[in-house]
C-alpha atoms as a PDB file:
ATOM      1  CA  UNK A   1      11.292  21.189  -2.845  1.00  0.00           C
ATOM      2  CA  UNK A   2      13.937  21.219  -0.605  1.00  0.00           C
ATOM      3  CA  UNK A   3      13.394  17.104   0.270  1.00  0.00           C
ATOM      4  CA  UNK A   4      14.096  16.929  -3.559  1.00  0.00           C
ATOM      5  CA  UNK A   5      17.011  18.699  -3.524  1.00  0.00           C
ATOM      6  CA  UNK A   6      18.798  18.110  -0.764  1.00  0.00           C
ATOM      7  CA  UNK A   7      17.928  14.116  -0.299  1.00  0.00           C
ATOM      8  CA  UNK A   8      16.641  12.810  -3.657  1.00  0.00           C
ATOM      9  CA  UNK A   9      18.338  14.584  -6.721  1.00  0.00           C
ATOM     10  CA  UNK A  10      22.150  14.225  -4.966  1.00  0.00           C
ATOM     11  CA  UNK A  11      21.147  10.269  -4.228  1.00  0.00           C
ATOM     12  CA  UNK A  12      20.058   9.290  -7.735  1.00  0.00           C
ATOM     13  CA  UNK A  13      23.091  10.988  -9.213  1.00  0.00           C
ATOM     14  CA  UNK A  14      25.182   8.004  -7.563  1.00  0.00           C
ATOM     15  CA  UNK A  15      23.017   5.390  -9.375  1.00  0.00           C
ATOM     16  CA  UNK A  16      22.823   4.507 -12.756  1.00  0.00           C
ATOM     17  CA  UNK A  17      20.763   7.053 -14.913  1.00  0.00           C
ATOM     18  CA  UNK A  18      17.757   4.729 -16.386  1.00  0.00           C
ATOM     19  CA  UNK A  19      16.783   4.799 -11.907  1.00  0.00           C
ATOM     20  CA  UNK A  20      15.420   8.146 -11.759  1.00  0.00           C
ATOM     21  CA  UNK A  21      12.666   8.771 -13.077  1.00  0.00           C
ATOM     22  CA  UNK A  22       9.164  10.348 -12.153  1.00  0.00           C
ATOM     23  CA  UNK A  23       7.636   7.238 -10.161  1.00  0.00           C
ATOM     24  CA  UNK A  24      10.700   6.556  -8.529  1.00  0.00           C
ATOM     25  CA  UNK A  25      11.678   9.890  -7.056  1.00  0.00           C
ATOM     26  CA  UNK A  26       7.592   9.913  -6.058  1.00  0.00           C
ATOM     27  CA  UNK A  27       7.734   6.679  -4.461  1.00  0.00           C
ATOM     28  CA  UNK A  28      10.777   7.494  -2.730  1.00  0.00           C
ATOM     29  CA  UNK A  29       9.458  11.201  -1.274  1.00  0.00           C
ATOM     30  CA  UNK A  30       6.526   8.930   0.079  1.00  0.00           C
ATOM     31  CA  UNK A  31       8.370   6.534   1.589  1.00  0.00           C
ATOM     32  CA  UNK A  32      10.558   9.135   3.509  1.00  0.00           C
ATOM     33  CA  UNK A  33       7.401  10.769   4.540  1.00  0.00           C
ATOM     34  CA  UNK A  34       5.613   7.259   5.783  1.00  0.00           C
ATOM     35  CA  UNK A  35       9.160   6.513   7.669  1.00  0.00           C
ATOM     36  CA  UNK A  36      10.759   9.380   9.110  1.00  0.00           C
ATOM     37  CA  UNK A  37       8.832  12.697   8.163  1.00  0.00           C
ATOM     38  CA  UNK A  38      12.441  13.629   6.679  1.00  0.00           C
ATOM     39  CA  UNK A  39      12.957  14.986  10.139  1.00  0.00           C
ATOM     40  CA  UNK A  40      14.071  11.645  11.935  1.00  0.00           C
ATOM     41  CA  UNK A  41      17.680  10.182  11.411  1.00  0.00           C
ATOM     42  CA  UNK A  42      17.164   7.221  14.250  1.00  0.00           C
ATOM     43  CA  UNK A  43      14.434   5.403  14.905  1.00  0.00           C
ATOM     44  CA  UNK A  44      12.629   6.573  18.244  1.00  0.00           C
ATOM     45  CA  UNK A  45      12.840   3.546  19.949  1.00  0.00           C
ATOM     46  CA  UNK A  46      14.299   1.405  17.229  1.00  0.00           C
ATOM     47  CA  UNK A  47      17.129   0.209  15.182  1.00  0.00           C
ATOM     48  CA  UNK A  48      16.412   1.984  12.178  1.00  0.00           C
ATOM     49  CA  UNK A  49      18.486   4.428  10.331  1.00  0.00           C
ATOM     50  CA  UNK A  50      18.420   7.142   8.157  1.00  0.00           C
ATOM     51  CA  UNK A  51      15.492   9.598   6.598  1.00  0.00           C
ATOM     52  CA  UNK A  52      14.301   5.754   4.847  1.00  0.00           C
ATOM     53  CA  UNK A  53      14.773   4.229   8.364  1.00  0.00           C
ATOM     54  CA  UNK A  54      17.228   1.119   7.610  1.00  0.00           C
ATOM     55  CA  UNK A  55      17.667  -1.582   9.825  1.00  0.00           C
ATOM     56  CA  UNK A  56      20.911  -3.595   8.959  1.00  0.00           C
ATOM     57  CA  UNK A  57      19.750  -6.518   8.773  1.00  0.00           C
ATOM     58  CA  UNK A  58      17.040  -5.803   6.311  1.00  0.00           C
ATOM     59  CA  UNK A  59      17.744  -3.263   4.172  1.00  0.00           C
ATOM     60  CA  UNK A  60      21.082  -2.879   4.117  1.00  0.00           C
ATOM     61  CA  UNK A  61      22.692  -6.447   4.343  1.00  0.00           C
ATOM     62  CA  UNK A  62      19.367  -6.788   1.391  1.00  0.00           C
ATOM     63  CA  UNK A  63      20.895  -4.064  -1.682  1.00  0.00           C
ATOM     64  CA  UNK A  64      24.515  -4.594  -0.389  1.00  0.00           C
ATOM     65  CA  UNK A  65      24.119  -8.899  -1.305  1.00  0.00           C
ATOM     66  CA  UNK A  66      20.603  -8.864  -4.086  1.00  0.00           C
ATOM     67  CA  UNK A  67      22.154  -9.948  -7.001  1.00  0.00           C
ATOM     68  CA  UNK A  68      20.558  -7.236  -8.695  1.00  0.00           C
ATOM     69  CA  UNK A  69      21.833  -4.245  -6.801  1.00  0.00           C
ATOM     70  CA  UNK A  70      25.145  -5.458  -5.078  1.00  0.00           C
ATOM     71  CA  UNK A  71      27.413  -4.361  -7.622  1.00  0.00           C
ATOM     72  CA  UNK A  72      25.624  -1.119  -7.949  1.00  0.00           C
ATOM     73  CA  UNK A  73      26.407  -0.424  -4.479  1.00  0.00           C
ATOM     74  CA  UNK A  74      29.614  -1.481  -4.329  1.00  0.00           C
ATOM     75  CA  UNK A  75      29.559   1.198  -6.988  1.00  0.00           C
ATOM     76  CA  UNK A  76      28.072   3.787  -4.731  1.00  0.00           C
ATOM     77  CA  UNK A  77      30.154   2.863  -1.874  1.00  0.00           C
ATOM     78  CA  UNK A  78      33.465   3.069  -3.821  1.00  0.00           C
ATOM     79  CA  UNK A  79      32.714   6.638  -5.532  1.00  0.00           C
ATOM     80  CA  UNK A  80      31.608   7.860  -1.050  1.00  0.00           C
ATOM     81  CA  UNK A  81      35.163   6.187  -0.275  1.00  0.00           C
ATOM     82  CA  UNK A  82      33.148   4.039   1.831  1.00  0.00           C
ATOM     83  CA  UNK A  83      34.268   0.348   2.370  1.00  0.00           C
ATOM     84  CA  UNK A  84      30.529  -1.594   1.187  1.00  0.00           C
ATOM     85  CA  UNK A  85      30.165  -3.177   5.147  1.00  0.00           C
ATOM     86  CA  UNK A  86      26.981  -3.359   6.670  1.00  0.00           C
ATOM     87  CA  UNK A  87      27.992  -1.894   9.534  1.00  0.00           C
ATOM     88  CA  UNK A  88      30.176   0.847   8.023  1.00  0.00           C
ATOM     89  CA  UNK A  89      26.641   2.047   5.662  1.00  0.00           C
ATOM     90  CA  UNK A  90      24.714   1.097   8.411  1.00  0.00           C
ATOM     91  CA  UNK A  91      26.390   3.892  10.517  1.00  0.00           C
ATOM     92  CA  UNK A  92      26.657   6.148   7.411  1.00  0.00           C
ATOM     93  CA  UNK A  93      23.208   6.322   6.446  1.00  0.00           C
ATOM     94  CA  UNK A  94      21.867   8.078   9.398  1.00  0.00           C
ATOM     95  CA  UNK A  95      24.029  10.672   8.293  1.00  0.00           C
ATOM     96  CA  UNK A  96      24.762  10.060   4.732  1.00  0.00           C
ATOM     97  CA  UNK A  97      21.886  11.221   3.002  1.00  0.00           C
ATOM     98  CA  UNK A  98      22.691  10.691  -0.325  1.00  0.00           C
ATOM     99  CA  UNK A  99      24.137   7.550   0.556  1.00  0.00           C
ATOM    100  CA  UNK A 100      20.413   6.847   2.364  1.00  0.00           C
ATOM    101  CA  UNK A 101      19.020   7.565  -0.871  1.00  0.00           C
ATOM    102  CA  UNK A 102      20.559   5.065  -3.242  1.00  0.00           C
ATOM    103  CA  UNK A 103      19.682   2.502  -0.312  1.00  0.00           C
ATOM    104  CA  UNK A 104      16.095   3.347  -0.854  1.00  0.00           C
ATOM    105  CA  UNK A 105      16.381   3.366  -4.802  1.00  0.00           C
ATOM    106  CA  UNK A 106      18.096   0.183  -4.811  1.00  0.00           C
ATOM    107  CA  UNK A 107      15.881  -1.409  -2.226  1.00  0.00           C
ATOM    108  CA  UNK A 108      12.398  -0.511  -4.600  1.00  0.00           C
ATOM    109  CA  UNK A 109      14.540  -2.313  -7.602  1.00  0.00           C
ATOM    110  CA  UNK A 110      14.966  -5.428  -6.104  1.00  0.00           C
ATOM    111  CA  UNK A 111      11.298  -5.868  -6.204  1.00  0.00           C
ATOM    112  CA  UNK A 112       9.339  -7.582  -9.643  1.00  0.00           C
ATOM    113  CA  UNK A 113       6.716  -4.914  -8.978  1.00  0.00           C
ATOM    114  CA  UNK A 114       6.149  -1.581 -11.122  1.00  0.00           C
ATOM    115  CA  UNK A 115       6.868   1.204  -9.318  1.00  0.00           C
ATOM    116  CA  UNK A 116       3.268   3.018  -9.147  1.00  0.00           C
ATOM    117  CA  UNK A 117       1.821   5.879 -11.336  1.00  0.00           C
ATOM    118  CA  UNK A 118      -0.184   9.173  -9.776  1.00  0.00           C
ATOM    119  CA  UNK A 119      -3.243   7.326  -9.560  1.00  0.00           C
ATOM    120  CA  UNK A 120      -1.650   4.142  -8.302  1.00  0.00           C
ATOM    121  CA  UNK A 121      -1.635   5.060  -4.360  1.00  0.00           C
ATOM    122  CA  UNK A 122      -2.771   1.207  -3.636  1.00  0.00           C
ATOM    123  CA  UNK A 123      -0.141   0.029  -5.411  1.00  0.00           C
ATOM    124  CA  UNK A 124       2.400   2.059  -3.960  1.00  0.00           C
ATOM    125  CA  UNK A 125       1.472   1.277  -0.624  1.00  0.00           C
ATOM    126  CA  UNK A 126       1.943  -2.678  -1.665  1.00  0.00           C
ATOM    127  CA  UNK A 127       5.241  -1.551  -2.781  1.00  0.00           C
ATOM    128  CA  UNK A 128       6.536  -0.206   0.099  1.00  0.00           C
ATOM    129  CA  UNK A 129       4.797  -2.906   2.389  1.00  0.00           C
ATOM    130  CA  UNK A 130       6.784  -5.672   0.649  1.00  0.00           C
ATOM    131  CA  UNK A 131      10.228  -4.013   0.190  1.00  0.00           C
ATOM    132  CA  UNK A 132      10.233  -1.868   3.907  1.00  0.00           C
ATOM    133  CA  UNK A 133       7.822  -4.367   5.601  1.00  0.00           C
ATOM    134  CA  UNK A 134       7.374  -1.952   8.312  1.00  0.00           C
ATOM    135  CA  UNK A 135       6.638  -3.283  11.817  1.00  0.00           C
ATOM    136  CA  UNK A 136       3.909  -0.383  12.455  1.00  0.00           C
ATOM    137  CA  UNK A 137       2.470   0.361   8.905  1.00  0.00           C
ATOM    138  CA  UNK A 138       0.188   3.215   9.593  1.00  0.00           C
ATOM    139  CA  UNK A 139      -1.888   2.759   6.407  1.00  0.00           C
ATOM    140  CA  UNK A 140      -3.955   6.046   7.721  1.00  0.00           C
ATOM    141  CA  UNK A 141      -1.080   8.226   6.565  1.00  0.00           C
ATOM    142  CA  UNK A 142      -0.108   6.949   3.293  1.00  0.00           C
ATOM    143  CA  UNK A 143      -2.724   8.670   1.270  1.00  0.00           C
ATOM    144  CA  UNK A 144      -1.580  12.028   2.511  1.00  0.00           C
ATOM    145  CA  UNK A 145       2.196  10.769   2.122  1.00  0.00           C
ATOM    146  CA  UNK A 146       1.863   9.194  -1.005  1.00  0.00           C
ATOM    147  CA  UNK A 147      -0.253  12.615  -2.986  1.00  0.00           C
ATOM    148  CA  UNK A 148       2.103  14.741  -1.437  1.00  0.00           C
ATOM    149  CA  UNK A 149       5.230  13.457  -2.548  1.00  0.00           C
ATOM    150  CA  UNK A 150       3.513  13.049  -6.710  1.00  0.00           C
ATOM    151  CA  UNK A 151       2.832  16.995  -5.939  1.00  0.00           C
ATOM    152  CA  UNK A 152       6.014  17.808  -4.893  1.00  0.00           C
ATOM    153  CA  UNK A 153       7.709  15.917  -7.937  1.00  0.00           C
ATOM    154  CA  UNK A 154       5.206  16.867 -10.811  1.00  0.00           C
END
């Protein structure tokens, strides 16, 4: 439970109470497994960033200008005394967990799609595929990922 406590619960206080809920602190867990295990900050090899893996141009430079999540983050930023750059939370997410958090959050609402139920692993792995669109998928994994993290948040 540690992942929830430590990465999750302190993230989703920074964002607007009606975003945490059930599915989205499942979807979220998953996500961090599929990406990073929780135990990688930068991306072997890559660009990415943080325990969601971030690229700046993707994720970040996407919640900091989506019209439905900019001002949210600006939000975020402005409570972290953190000017809402892309470079500046690009750097700050490796670190920043919290921070890395409400990236991920805010990422999942810019998409029209649900987030998934228990018994909705397909649709959760469409989910992530559209908002991470992760250059080496691993579609193998996400069934353990994806059960895992509804165990470790029901």
């Amino acid at each position: 439970m540690a992942i929830i406590e430590q990465y999750i619960v302190p993230g989703l206080k920074l964002l607007p109470e009606k975003m945490d809920t059930v599915k989205a602190r499942a979807q979220l867990v998953a996500i961090g497994f599929q990406e990073s295990g929780f135990k990688t900050r930068k991306q072997v090899g890559g660009p990415a960033r943080g325990l969601w893996q971030f690229e700046k141009g993707g994720g970040i430079v996407g919640v900091l200008n989506h019209p439905s999540t900019c001002k949210i983050i600006q939000g975020v930023c402005e409570r972290i005394v953190l000017p809402p750059y892309a470079d500046l939370c690009y750097g700050a997410v490796a670190y920043h967990d919290a921070l890395a958090c409400c990236f991920a959050r805010l990422l999942l609402w810019t998409s029209p799609m649900a987030l998934p139920d228990r018994d909705e692993m397909d649709k959760g792995w469409l989910l992530y595929l559209t908002t991470w669109r992760p250059g080496k998928p691993r579609p193998e994994d996400w069934p353990e990922n994806f059960k895992r993290a509804w165990e470790m948040v029901t």
